[in-house]
N, C-alpha and C. Protein backbone atom coordinates (compact mmCIF):
# COMPACT_ATOMS: atom_id res chain seq x y z
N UNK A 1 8.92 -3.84 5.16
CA UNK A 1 9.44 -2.65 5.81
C UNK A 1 9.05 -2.71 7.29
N UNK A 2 9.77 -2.53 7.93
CA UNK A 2 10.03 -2.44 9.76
C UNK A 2 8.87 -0.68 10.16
N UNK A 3 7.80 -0.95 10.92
CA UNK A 3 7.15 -0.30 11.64
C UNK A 3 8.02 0.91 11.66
N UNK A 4 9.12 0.77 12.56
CA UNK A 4 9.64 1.97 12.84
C UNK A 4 10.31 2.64 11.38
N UNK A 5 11.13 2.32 10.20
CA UNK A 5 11.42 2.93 9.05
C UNK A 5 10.22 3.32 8.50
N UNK A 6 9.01 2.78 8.50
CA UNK A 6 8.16 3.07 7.66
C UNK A 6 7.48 4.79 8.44
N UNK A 7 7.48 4.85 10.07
CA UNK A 7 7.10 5.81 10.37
C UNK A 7 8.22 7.13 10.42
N UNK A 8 9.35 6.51 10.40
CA UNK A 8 10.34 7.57 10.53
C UNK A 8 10.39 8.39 8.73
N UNK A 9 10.19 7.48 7.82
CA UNK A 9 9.98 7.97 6.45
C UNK A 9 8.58 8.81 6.58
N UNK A 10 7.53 8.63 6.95
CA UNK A 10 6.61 9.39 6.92
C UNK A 10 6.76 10.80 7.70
N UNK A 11 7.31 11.07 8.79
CA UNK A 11 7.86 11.89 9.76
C UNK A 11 8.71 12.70 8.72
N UNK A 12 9.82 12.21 8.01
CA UNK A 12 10.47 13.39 7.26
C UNK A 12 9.86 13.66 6.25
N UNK A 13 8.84 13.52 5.58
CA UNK A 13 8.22 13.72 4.35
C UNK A 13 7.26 14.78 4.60
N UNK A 14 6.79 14.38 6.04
CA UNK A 14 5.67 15.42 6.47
C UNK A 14 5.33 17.10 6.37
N UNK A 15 4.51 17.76 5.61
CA UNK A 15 4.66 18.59 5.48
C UNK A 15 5.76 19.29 4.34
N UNK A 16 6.87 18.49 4.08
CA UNK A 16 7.39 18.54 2.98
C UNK A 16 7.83 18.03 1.84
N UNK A 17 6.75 17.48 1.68
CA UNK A 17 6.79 16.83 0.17
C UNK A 17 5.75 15.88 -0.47
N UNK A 18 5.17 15.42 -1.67
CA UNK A 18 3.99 14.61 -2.31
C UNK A 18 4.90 13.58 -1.47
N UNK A 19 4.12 12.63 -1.50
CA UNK A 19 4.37 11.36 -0.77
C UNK A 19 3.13 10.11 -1.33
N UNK A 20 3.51 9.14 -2.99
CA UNK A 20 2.63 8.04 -3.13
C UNK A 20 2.64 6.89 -2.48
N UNK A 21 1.82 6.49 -1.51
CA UNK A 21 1.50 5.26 -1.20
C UNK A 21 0.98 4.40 -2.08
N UNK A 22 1.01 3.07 -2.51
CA UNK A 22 -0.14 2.40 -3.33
C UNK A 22 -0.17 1.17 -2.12
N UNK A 23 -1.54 0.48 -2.28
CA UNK A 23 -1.44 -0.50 -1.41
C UNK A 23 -2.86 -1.26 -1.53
N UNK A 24 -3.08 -3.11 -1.56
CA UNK A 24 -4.27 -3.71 -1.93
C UNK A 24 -4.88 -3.19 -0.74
N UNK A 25 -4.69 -2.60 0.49
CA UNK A 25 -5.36 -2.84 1.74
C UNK A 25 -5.97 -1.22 1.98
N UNK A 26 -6.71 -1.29 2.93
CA UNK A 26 -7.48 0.32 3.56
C UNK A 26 -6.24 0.64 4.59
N UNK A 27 -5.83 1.54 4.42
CA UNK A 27 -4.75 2.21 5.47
C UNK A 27 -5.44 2.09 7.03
N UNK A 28 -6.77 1.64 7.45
CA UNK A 28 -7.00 0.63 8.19
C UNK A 28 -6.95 -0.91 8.57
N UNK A 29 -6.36 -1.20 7.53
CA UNK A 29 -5.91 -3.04 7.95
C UNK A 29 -4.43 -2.62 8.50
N UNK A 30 -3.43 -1.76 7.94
CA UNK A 30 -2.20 -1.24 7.86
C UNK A 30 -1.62 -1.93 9.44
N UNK A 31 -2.54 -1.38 10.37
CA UNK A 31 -1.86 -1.45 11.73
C UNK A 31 -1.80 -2.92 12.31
N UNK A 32 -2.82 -3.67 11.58
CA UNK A 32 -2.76 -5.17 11.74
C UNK A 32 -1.53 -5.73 11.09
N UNK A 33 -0.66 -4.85 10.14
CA UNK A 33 0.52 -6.14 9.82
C UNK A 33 2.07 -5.69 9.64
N UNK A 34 1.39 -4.17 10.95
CA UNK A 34 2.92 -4.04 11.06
C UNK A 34 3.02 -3.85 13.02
N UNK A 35 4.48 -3.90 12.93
CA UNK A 35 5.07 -4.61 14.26
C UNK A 35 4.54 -3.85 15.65
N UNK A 36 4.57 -2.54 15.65
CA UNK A 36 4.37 -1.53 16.97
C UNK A 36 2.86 -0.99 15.91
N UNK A 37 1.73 -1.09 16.81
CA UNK A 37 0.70 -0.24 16.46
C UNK A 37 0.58 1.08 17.03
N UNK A 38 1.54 1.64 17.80
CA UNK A 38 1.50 2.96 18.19
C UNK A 38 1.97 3.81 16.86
N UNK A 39 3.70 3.46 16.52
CA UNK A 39 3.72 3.76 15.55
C UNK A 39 3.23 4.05 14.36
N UNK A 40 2.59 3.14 14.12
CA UNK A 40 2.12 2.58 12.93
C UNK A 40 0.60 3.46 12.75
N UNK A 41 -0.08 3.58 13.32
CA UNK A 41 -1.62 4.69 13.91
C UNK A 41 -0.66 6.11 13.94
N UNK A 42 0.23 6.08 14.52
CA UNK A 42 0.89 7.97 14.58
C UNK A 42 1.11 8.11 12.56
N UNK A 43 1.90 7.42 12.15
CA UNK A 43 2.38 7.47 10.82
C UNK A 43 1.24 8.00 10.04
N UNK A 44 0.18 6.66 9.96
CA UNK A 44 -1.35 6.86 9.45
C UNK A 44 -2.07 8.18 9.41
N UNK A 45 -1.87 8.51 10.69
CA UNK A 45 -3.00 10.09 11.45
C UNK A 45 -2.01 10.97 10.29
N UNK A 46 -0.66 11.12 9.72
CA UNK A 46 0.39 12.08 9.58
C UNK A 46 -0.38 11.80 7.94
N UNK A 47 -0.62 10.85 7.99
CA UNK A 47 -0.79 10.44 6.30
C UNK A 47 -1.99 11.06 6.06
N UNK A 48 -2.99 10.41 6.22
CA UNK A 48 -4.89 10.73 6.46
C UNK A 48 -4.85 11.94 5.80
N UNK A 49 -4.19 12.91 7.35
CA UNK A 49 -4.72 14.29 7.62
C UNK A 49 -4.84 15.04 6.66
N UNK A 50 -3.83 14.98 5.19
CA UNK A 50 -3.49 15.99 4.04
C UNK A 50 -3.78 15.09 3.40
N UNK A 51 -4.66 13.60 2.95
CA UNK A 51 -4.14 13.21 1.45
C UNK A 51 -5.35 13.26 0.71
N UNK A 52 -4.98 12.68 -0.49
CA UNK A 52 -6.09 12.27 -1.65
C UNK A 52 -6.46 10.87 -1.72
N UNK A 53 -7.38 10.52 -1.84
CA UNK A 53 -7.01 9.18 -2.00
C UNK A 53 -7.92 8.82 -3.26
N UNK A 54 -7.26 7.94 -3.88
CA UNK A 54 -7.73 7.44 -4.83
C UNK A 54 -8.13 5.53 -5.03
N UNK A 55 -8.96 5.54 -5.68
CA UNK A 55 -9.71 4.36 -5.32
C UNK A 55 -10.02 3.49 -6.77
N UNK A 56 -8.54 2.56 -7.30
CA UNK A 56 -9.31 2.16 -8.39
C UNK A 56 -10.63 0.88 -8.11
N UNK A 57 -11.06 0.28 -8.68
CA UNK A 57 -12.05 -0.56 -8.67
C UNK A 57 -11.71 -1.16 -10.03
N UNK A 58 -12.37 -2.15 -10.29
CA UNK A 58 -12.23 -3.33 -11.33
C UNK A 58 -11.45 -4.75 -11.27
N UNK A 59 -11.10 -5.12 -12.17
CA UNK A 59 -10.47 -6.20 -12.58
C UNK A 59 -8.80 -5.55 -12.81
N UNK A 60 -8.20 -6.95 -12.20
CA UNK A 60 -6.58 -6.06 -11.80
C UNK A 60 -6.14 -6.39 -13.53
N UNK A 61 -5.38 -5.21 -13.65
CA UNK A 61 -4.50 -5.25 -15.11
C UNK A 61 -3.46 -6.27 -14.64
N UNK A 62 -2.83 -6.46 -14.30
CA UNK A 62 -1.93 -7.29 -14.07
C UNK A 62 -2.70 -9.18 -14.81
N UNK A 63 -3.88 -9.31 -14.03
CA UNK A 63 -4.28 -10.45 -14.81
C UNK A 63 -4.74 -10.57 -15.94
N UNK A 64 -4.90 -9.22 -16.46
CA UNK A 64 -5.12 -9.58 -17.84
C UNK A 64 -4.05 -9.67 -18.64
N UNK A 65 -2.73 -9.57 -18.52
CA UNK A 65 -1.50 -9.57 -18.73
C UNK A 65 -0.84 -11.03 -18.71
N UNK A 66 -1.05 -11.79 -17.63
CA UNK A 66 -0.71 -12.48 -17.52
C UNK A 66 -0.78 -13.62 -18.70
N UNK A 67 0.43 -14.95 -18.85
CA UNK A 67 0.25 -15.17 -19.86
C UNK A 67 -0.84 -16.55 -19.17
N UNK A 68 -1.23 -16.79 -20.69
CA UNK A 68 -2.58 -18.06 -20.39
C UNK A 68 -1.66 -18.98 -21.29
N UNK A 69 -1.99 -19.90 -19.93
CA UNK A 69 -1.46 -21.16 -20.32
C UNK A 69 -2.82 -22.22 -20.78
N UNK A 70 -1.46 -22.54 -21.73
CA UNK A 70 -2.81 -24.10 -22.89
C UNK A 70 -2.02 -25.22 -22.82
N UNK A 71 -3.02 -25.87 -22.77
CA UNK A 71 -2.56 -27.43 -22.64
C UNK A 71 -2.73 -27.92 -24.15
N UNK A 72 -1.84 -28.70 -24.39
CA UNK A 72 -2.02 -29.40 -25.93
C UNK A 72 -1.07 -31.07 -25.75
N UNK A 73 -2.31 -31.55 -26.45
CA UNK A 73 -1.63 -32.80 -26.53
C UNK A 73 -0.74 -33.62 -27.22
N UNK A 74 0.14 -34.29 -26.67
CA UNK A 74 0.98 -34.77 -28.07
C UNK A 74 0.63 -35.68 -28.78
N UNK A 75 0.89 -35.97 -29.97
CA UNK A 75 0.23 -36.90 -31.29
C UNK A 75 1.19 -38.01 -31.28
C-alpha cells in the first residue's frame, strides 16, 4: 500500500469508525517502510491517539499449521 492511500484511509475513518490494523512490526518501524514519512507519522499520531492495542506473544499459529515435511527413503 502507497504512503499516501494508506494515510488518506486513515483520515476518513477518523473519528468515524473501529478501524483493525494487524501488523508483525511496532507502529514505530511503520515510518521506516513507507514512502513519505510526513505522511506516514501524521496517519500514526491519528491512529495512537484513540486505540487499543493488543499484543499477542508466543509461537506463531501459522507454524504450527504448517505441514511437516518427511523424508523417506526408497527400497
Amino acid at each position: 500500500m502507497q504512503t499516501a492511500d494508506f494515510y488518506e484511509l486513515v483520515v476518513e475513518r477518523h473519528h468515524k469508525g473501529s478501524t483493525v490494523i494487524t501488523s508483525n512490526r511496532d507502529p514505530s518501524e511503520w515510518i521506516g517502510v513507507m514512502s513519505d514519512p510526513l505522511l506516514a507519522q501524521s496517519a500514526i499520531d491519528r491512529l495512537v491517539a484513540s486505540s487499543y492495542e493488543l499484543v499477542v506473544e508466543g509461537q506463531s499459529y501459522r507454524r504450527q499449521q504448517r505441514p511437516r515435511h518427511t523424508t523417506s527413503s526408497a527400497s
